[in-house]
Protein backbone atom coordinates (compact mmCIF):
# COMPACT_ATOMS: atom_id res chain seq x y z
CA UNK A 1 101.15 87.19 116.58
CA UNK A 2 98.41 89.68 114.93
CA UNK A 3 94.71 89.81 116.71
CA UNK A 4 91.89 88.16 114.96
CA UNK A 5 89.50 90.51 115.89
CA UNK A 6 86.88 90.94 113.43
CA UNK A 7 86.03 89.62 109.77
CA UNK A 8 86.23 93.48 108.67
CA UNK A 9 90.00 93.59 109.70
CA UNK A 10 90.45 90.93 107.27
CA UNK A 11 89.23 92.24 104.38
CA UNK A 12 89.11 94.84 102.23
CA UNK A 13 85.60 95.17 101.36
CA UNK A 14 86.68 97.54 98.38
CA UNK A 15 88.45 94.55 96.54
CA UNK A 16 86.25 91.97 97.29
CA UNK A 17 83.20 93.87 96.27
CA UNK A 18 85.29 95.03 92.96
CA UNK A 19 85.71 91.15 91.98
CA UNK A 20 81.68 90.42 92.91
CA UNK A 21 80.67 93.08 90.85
CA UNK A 22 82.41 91.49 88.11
CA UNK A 23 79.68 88.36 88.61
CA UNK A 24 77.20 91.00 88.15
CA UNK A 25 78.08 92.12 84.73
CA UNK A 26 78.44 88.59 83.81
CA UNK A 27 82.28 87.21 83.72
CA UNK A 28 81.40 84.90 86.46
CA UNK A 29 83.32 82.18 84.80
CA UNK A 30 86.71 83.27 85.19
CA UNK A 31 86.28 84.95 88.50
CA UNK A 32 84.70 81.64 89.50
CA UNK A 33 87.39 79.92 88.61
CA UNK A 34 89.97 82.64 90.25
CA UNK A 35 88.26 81.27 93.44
CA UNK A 36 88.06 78.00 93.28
CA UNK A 37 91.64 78.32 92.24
CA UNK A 38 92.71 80.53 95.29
CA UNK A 39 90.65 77.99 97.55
CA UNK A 40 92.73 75.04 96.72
CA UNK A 41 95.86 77.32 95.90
CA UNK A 42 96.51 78.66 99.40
CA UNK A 43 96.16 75.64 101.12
CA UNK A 44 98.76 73.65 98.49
CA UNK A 45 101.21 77.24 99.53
CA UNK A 46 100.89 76.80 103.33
CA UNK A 47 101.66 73.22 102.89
CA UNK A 48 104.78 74.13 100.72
CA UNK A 49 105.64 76.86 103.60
CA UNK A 50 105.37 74.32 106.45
CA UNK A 51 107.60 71.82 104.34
CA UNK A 52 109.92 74.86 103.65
CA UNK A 53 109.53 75.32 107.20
CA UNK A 54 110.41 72.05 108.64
CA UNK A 55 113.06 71.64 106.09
CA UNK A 56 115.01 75.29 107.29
CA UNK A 57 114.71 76.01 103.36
CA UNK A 58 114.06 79.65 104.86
CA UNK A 59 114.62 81.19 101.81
CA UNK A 60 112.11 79.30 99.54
CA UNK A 61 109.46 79.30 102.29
CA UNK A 62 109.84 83.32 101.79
CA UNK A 63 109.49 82.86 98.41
CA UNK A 64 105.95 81.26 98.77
CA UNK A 65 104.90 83.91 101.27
CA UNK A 66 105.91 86.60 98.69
CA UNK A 67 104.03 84.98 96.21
CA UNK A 68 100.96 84.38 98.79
CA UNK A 69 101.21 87.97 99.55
CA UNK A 70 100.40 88.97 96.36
CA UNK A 71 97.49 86.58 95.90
CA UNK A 72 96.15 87.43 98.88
CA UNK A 73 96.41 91.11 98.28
CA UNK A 74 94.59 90.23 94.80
CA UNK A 75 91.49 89.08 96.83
CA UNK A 76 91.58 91.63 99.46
CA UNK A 77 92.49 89.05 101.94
CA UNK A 78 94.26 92.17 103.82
CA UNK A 79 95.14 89.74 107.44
CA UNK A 80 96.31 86.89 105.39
CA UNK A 81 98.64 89.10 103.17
CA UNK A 82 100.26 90.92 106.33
CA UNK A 83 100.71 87.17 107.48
CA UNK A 84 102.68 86.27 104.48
CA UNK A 85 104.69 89.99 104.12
CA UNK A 86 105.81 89.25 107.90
CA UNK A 87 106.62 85.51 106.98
CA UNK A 88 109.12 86.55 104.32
CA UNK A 89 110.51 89.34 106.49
CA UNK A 90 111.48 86.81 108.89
CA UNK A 91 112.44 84.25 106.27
CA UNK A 92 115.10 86.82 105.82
CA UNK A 93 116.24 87.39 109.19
CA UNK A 94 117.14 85.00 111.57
CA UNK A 95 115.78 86.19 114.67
CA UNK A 96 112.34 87.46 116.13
CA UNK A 97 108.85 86.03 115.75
CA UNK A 98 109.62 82.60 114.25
CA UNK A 99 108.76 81.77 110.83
CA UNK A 100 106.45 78.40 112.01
CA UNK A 101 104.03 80.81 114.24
CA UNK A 102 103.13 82.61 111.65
CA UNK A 103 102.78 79.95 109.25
CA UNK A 104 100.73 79.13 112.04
CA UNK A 105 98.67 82.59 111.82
CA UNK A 106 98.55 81.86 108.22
CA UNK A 107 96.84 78.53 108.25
CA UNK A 108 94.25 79.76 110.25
CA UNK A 109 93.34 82.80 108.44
CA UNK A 110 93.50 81.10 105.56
CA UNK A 111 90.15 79.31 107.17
CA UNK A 112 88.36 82.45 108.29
CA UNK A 113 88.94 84.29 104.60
CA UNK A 114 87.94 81.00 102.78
CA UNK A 115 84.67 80.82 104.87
CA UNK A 116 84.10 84.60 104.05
CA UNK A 117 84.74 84.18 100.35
CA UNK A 118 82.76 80.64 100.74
CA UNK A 119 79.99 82.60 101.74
CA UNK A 120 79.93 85.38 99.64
CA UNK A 121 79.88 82.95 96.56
CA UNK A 122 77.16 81.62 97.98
CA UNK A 123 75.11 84.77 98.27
CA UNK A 124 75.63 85.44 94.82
CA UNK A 125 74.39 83.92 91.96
CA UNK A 126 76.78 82.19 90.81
CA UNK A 127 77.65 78.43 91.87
CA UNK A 128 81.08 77.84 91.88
CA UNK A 129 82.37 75.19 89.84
CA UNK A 130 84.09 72.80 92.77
CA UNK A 131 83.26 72.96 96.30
CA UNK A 132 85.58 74.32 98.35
CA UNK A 133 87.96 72.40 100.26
CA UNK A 134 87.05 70.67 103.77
CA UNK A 135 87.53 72.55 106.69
CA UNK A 136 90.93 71.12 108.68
C-alpha cells in the first residue's frame, strides 16, 4: 500500500493553484460547481468500485478507476490518481496487491484530498454552492 506521508505528496500544488486562480479572475461558478461535483462524484465512484469489487466485476471496477484517474489527475489529486492507475492495473491482472486494499487506499485519500480542497474553498472567497459531504 502507498505511504500517506504528507498533504504535499498528495497534491500537486501547480494544478490546484491553476483552478484557484481561476476564482480570482472571476469564473468561480463553474469551478465551484467542478468541486462540489468532484466532492460527491468520488465518493458515488468508490462506492461503484467496492460494489464492482464485491461483485468480482474486475473489469468494470477498472473502468471506474480509469475514469477516477483522470478526475483525480484533473484536480491535482496526484495520491488519489496513483490509487486508481494501480487499481485498474490490478483489475487487469489477477494476482498481486488485491484490488479491495486499494480501494481501501482510495477511500481514505479520498478523505484527506476532500478536506484539503474543503479547506482551500474555504480560504477563498468563494462559498461553494453545497456543503461537502460528511466525513465517514
Amino acid at each position: 500500500m502507498e505511504p500517506q506521508d504528507t498533504a504535499a505528496d498528495a497534491v500537486d500544488e501547480e494544478i490546484l493553484s491553476e483552478l484557484f486562480d481561476m476564482l480570482d479572475d472571476g469564473t468561480s461558478d463553474g469551478l465551484v460547481r467542478a468541486c462540489d461535483m468532484f466532492l460527491v462524484g468520488v465518493p458515488s465512484s468508490l462506492t461503484e468500485i467496492e460494489a464492482a469489487l464485491a461483485e468480482q466485476r474486475f473489469d468494470h471496477a477498472g473502468r471506474v478507476a480509469h475514469t477516477l484517474r483522470g478526475t483525480a489527475g484533473a484536480f491535482g489529486a496526484v495520491r488519489l490518481g496513483r490509487l486508481a492507475g494501480r487499481l485498474e492495473d490490478r483489475c487487469r491482472q489477477a494476482d498481486g496487491e488485491s484490488p479491495e486494499a486499494i480501494a481501501a487506499a482510495m477511500q481514505a485519500e479520498f478523505l484527506v484530498f476532500r478536506d484539503i480542497l474543503a479547506s482551500r474553498l474555504a480560504a477563498s472567497s468563494v462559498v461553494t454552492a453545497s456543503p461537502a459531504p460528511a466525513a465517514d
